[in-house]
Protein backbone atom coordinates (compact mmCIF):
# COMPACT_ATOMS: atom_id res chain seq x y z
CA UNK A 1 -32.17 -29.28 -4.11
CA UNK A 2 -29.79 -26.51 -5.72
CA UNK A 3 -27.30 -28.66 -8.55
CA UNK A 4 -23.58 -27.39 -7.97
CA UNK A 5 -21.86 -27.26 -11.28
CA UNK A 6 -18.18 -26.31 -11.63
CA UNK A 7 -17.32 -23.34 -14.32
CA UNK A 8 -14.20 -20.79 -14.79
CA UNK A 9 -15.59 -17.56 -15.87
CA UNK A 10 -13.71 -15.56 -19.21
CA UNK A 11 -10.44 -14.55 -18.81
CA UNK A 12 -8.98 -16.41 -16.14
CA UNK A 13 -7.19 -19.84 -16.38
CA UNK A 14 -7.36 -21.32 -12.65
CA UNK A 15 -8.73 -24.35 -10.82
CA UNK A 16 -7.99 -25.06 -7.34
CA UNK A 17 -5.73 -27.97 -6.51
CA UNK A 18 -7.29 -30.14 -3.66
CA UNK A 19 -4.30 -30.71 -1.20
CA UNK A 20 -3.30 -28.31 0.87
CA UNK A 21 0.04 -26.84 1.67
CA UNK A 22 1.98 -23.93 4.21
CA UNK A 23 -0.63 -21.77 5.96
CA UNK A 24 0.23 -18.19 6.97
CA UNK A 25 -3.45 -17.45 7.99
CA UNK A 26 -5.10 -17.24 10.63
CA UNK A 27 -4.45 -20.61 12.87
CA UNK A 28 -7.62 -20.71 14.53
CA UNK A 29 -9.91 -21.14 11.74
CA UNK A 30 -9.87 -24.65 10.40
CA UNK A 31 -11.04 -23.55 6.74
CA UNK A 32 -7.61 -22.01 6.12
CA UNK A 33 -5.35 -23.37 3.38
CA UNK A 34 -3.14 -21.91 1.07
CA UNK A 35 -2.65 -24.84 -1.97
CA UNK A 36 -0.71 -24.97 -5.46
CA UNK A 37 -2.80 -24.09 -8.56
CA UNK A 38 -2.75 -25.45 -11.48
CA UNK A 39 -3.25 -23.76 -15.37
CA UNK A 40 -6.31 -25.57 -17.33
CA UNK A 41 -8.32 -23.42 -20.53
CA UNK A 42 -10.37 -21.10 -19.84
CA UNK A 43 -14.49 -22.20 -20.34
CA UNK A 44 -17.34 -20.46 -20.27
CA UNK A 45 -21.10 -21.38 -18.85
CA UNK A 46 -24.03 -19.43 -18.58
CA UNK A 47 -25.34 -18.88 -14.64
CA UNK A 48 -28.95 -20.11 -14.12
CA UNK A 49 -30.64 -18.59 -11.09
CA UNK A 50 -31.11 -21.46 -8.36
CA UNK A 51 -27.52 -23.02 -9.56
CA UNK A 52 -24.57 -23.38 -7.45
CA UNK A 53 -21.69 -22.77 -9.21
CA UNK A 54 -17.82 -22.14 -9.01
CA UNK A 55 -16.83 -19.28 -10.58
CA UNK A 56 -13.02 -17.52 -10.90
CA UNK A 57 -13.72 -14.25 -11.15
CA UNK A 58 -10.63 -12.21 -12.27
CA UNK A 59 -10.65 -8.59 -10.17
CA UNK A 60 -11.12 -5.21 -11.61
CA UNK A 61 -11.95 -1.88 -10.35
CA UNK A 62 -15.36 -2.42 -11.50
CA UNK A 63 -15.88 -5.45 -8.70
CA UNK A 64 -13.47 -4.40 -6.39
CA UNK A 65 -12.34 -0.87 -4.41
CA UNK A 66 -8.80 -0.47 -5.46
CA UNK A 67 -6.78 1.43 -2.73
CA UNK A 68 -2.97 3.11 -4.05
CA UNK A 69 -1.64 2.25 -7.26
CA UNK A 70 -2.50 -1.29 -9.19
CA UNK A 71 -1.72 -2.28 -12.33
CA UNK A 72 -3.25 -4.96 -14.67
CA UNK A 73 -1.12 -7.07 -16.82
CA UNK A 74 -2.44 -10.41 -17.95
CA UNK A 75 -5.57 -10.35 -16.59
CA UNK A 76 -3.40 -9.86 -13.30
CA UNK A 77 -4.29 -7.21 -10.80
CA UNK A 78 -0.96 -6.23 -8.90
CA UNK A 79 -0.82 -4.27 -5.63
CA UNK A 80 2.36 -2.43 -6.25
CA UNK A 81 2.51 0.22 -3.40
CA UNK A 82 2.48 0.67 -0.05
CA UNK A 83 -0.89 -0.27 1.31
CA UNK A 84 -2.24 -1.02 -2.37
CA UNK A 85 -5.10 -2.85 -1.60
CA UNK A 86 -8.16 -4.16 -3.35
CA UNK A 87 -11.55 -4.66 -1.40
CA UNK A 88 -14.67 -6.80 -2.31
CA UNK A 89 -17.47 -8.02 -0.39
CA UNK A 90 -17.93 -11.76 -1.42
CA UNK A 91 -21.08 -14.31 -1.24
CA UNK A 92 -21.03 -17.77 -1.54
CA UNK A 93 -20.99 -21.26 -0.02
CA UNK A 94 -16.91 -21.60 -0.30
CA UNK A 95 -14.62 -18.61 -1.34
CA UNK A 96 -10.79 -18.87 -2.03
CA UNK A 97 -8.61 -16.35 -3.62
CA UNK A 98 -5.63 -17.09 -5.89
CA UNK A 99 -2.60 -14.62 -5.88
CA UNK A 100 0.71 -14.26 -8.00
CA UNK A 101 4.04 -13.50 -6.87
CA UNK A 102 6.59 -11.00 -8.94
CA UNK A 103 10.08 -11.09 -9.81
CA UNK A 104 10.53 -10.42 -6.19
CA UNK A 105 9.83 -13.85 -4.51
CA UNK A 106 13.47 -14.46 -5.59
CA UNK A 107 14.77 -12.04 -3.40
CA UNK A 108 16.72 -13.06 -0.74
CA UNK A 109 14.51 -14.18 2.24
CA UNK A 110 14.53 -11.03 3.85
CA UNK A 111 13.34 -8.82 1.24
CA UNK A 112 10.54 -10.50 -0.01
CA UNK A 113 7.25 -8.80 -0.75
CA UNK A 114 4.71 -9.63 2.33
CA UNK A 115 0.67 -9.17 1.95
CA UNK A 116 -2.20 -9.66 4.35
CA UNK A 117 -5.96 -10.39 3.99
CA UNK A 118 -8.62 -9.45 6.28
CA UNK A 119 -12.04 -10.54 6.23
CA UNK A 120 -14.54 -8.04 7.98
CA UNK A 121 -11.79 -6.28 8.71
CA UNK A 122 -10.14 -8.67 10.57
CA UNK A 123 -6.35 -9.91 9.76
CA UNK A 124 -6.56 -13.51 8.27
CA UNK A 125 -3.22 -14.24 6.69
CA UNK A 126 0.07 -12.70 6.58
CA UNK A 127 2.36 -13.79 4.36
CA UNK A 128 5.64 -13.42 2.90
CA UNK A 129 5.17 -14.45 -0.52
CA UNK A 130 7.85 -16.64 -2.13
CA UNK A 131 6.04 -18.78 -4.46
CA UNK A 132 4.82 -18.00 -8.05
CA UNK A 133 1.55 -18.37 -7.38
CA UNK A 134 -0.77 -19.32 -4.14
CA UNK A 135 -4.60 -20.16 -3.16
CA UNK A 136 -6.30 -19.37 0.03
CA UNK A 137 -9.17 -20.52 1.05
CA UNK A 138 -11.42 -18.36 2.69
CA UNK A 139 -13.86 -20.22 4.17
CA UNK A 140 -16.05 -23.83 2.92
CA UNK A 141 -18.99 -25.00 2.91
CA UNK A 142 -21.05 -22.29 4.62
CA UNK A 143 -23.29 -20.09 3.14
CA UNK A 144 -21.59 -16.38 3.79
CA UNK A 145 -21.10 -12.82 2.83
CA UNK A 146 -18.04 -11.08 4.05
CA UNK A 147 -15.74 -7.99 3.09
CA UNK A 148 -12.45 -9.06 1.95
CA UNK A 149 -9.03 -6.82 1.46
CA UNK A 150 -6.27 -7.91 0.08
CA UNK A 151 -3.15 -5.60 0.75
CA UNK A 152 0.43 -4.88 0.28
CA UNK A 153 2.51 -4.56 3.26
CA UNK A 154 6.03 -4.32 2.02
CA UNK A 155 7.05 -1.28 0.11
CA UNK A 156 7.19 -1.13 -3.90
CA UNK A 157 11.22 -1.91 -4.47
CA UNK A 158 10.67 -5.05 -3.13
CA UNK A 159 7.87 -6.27 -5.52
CA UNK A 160 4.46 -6.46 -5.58
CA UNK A 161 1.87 -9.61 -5.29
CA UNK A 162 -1.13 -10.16 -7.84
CA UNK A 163 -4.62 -10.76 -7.63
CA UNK A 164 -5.49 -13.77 -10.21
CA UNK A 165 -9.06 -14.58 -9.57
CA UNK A 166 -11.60 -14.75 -6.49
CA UNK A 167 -12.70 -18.23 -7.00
CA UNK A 168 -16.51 -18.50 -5.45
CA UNK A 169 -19.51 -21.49 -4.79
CA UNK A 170 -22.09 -19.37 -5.38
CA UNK A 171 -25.67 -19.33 -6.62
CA UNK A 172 -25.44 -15.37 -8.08
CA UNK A 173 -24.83 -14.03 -11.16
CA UNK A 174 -22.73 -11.16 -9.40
CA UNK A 175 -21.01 -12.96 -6.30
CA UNK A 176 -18.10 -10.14 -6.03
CA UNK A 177 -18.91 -6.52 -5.73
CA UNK A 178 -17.13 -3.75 -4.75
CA UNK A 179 -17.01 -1.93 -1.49
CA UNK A 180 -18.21 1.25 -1.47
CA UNK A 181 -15.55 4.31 -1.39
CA UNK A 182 -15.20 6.75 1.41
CA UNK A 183 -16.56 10.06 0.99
CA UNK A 184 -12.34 11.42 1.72
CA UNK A 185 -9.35 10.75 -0.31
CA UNK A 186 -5.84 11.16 1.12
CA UNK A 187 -2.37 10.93 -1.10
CA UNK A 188 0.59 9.83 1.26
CA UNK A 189 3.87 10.82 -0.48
CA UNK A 190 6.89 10.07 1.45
CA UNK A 191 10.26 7.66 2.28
CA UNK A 192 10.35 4.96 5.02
CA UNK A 193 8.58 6.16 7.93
CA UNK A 194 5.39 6.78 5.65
CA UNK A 195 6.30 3.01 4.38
CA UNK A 196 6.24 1.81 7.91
CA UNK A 197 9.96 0.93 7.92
CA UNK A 198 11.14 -1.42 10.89
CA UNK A 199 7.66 -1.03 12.97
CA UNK A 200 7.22 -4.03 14.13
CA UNK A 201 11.04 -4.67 15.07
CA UNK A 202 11.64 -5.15 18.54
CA UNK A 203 14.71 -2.96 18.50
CA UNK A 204 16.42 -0.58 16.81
CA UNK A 205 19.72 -1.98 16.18
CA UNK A 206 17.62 -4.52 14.04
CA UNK A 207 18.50 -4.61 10.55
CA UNK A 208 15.64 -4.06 7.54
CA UNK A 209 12.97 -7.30 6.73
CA UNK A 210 9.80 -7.01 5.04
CA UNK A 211 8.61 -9.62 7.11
CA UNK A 212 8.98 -5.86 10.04
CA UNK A 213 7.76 -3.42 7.70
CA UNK A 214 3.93 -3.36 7.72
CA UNK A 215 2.02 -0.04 6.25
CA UNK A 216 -1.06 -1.35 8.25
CA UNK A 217 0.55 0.38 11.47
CA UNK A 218 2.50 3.97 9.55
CA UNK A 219 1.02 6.73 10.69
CA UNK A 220 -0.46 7.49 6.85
CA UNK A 221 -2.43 3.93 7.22
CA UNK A 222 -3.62 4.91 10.69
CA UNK A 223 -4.42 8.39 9.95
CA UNK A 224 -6.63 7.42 7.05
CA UNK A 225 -8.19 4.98 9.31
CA UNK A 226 -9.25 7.69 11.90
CA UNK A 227 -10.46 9.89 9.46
CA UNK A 228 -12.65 6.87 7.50
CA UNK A 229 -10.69 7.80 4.08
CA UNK A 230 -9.54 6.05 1.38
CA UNK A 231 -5.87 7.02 0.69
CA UNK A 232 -3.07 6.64 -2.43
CA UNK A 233 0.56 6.08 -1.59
CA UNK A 234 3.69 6.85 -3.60
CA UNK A 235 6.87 6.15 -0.84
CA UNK A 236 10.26 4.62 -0.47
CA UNK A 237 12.72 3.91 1.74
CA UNK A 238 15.70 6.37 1.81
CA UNK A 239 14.31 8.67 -1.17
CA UNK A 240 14.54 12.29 -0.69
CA UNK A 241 13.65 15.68 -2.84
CA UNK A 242 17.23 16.85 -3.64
CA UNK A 243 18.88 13.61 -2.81
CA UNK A 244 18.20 10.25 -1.06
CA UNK A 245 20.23 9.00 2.14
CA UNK A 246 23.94 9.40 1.85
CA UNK A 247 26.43 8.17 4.49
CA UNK A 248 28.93 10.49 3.49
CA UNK A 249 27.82 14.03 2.87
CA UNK A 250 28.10 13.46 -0.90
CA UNK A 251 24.50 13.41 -2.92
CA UNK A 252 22.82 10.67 -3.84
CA UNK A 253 20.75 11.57 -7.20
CA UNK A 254 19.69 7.91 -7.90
CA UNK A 255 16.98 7.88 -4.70
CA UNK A 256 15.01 10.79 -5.66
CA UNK A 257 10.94 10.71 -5.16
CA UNK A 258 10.14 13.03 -7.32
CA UNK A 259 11.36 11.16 -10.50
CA UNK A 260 9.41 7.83 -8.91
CA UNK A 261 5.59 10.26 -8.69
CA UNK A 262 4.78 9.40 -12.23
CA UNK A 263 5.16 6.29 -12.22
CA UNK A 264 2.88 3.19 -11.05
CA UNK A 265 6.01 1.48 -9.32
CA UNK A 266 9.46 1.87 -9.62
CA UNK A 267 10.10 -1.96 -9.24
CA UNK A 268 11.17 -2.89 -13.07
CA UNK A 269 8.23 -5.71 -13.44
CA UNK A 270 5.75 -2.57 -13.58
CA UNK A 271 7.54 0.68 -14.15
CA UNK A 272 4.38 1.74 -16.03
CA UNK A 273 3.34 6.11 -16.21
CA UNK A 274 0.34 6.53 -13.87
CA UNK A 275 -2.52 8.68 -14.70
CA UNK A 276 -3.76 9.98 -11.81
CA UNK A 277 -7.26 8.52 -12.05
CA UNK A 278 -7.72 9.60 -8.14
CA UNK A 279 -9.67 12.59 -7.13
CA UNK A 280 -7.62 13.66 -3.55
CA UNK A 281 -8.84 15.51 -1.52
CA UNK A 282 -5.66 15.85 0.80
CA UNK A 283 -2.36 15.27 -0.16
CA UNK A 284 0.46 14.44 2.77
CA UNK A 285 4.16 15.10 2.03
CA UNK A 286 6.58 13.65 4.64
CA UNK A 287 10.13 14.00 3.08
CA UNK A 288 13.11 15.99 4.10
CA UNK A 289 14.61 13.19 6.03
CA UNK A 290 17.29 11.76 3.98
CA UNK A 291 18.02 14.88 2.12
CA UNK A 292 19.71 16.04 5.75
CA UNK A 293 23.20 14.41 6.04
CA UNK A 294 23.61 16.32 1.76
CA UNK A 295 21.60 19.94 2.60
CA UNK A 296 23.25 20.19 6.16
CA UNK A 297 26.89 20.33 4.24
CA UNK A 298 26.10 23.40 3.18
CA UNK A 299 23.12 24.98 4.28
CA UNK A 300 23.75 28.27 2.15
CA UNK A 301 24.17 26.59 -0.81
CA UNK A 302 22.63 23.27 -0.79
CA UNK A 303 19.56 24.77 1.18
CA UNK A 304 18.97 26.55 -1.69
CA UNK A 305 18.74 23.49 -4.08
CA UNK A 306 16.14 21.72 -1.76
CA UNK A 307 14.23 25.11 -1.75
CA UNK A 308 14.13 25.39 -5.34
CA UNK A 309 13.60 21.51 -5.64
CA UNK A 310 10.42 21.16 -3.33
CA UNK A 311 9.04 24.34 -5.09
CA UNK A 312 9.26 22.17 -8.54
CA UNK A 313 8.07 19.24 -6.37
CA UNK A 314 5.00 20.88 -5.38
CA UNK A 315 4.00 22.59 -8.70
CA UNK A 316 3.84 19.27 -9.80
CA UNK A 317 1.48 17.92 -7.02
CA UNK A 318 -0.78 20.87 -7.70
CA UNK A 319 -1.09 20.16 -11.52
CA UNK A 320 -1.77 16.55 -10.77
CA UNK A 321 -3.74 17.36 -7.55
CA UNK A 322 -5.23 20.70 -8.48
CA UNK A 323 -7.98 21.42 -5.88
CA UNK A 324 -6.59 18.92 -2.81
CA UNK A 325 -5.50 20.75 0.46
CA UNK A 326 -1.89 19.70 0.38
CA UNK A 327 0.13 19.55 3.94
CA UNK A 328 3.98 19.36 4.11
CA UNK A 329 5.62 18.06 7.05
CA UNK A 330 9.40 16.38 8.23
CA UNK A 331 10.50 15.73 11.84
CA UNK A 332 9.38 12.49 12.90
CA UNK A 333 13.35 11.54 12.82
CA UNK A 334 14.69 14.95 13.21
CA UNK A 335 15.46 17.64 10.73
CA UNK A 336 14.37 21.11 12.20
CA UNK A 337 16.93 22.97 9.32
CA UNK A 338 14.86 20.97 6.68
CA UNK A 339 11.63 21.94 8.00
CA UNK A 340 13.19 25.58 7.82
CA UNK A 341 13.67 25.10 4.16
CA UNK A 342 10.21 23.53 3.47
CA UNK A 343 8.51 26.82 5.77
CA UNK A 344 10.26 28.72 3.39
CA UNK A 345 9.05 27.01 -0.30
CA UNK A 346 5.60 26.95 1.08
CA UNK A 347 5.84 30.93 1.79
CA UNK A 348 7.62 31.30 -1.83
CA UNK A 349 4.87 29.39 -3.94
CA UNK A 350 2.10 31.70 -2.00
CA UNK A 351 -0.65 28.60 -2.57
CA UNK A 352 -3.42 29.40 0.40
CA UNK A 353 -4.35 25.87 0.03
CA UNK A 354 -0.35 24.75 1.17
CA UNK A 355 0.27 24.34 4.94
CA UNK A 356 3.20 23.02 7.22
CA UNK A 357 4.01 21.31 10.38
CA UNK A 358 7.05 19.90 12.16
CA UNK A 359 6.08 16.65 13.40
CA UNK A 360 6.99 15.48 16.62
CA UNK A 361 10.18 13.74 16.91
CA UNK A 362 10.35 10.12 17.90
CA UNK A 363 11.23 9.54 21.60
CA UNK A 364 13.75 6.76 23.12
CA UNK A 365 10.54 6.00 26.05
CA UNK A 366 8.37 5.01 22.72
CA UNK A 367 10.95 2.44 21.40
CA UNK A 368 12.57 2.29 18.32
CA UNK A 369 12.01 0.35 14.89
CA UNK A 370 14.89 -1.68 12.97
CA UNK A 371 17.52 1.02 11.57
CA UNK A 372 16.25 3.61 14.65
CA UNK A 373 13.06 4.14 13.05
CA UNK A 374 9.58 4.95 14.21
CA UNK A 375 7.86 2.23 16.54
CA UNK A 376 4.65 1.38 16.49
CA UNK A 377 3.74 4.17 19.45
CA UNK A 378 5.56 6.63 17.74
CA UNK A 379 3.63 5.52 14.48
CA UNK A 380 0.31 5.81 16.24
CA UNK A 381 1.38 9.79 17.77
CA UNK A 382 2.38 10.64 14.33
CA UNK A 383 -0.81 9.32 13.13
CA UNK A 384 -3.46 11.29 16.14
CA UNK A 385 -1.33 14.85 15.15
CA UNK A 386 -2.10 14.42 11.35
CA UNK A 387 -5.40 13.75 11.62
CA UNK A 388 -6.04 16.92 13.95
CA UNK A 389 -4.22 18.45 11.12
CA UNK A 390 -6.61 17.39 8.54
CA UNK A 391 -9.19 17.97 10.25
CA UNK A 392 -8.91 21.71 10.95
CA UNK A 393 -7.24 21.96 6.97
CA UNK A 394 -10.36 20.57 5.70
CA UNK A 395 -12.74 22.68 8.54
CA UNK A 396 -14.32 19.80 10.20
């Protein structure tokens, strides 16, 4: 008979509190709990083959496929992007995962950051996170090997969640390993509709909640999906090239993406440079959209400054993304004098590896999103087109 024997592996601080609390998972499975943890010191043990043991395994890129931008701090793994995601296959008799919440659980209710995990690649929770921290139990007391993905729904200026630990019965010295990456890399740069904005609102005289915005079903998400890529994000709502969404006419420097690309997350708790560490293959930019109601003022004028601006914007993509196909496109909400602008910065920087599209604009028959953004049909059109698009970019 195999002798179970509790340890906490170095580096993480965690033990799993026994009672149960608020489920967002999956109803149906009678295994789900999310419970309070509790802090104890750290100990160490050495794994004996035959043993069962629990282990809290802290995540890394070396156990785990990280998807978009993370960043580490305290032994914490953060998914701070759109989509960031980290993916593990798992083995053991009883699996639970414990997660952290950021400054933005004290949001108001509505702007809270929301995750989901997916076993097998099947949803199993959805949550809006508003607690510090959080366990979830995976499954108990059956011996089982599944893929598990933890990712961030919400967008990155309303906070990100953290990965503390995978917390695993198991009778291996290596019971979390990472899935294995896709032989295609896509970078999605781009404002709310690449976010997934208001897709799962049922109208679109809704107003803005996380608990409607869901990357799983932007076209980016779903394009990547088709194509069996991996993918990076950098996006947020209402940012634009020369300026982000104005009401008025006037510009609207503070909202600009450009000034956000270097950075992990613009969200203050992890403002940290990134470095790039992704080879792309393709990169995707969708903005133009809220640069409209400022460049449309003055199309002579102002139409040069986006020119000149996406030009910049682009020589920086290359340097950081020096032998991806890149593919520029606006239109999903309108814009055809945009798109003229972008048509002509693509011609100006002569790059034979630079293309353009206008996408097709959203129809009324589709439905709308909160705010009058994309739905999920007109998510899912947006999606089919841009892979086509890749497809014949990258000659398959």
């Amino acid at each position: 008979m195999k002798k179970h024997i509790s340890i906490i592996a170095v580096g993480c601080a965690l033990c799993i509190a026994a009672v149960a609390a608020f489920t967002g998972c999956s109803k149906d499975n009678s295994d789900t709990a999310i419970t309070a943890a509790k802090p104890e010191n750290a100990e160490t043990s050495i794994l004996s083959e035959g043993e069962l043991m629990l282990q809290s395994i802290p995540v890394t890129s070396d156990n785990a496929k990280l998807q978009s931008r993370t960043v580490v701090q305290d032994d914490v793994l953060w998914l701070v992007q759109s989509g960031s995601a980290a993916e593990f296959t798992v083995s053991g008799r009883s699996a639970s995962i414990t997660l952290a919440g950021s400054s933005g659980i004290n949001n108001d209710e509505e702007h809270r950051p929301r995750y989901a995990v997916y076993i097998d690649d099947k949803q199993f929770c959805d949550v809006i996170m508003d607690k510090p921290e959080e366990t979830i139990s995976l499954w108990k007391d059956t011996d089982k090997t599944a893929a598990v993905k933890v990712m961030l729904l919400s967008e990155a200026m309303f906070g990100g969640v953290g990965i503390r630990s995978v917390n695993v019965d198991s009778d291996s010295a290596q019971p979390v390993t990472p899935l294995s990456a896709a032989p295609l890399t896509i970078e999605f740069i781009g404002d709310s509709i690449t976010c997934g904005y208001g897709v799962e609102s049922k109208s679109g005289s809704e107003p803005f909640m996380t608990s409607t915005e869901n990357f799983s079903k932007s076209y980016a998400y779903l394009a990547a999906k088709s194509l069996g890529a991996d993918y990076t994000t950098c996006c947020y709502s209402g940012y634009g090239i020369v300026s982000g969404y104005t009401g008025d006419g006037n510009k609207n420097a503070n909202e600009l993406l450009p000034d956000c690309y270097e950075l992990a997350s613009k969200f203050e708790d992890y403002d940290n440079d990134w470095s790039f560490p992704e080879q792309c293959d393709v990169v995707v930019i969708n903005l133009g959209t809220n640069d409209f109601n400022y460049v449309s003022q003055d199309l002579e004028v102002r139409g040069s400054e986006f020119v000149d601006s996406y030009k910049t914007f682009l020589k920086n993509v290359r340097e950081k993304r020096p032998n991806a196909a890149i593919i520029c496109t606006v239109g999903t909400m309108g814009g055809d004098d945009v798109y003229t602008l972008i048509e002509q910065a693509v011609a100006e920087l002569n790059d034979d590896k630079i293309t353009s599209y206008f996408s097709q604009p959203q129809s009324m028959r589709d439905g709308m999103g909160a705010n009058g953004h994309p739905s999920k049909r007109t998510q899912q059109n947006s999606a089919d087109i841009l892979s086509d698009k890749i497809r014949k970019v990258l000659g398959q």
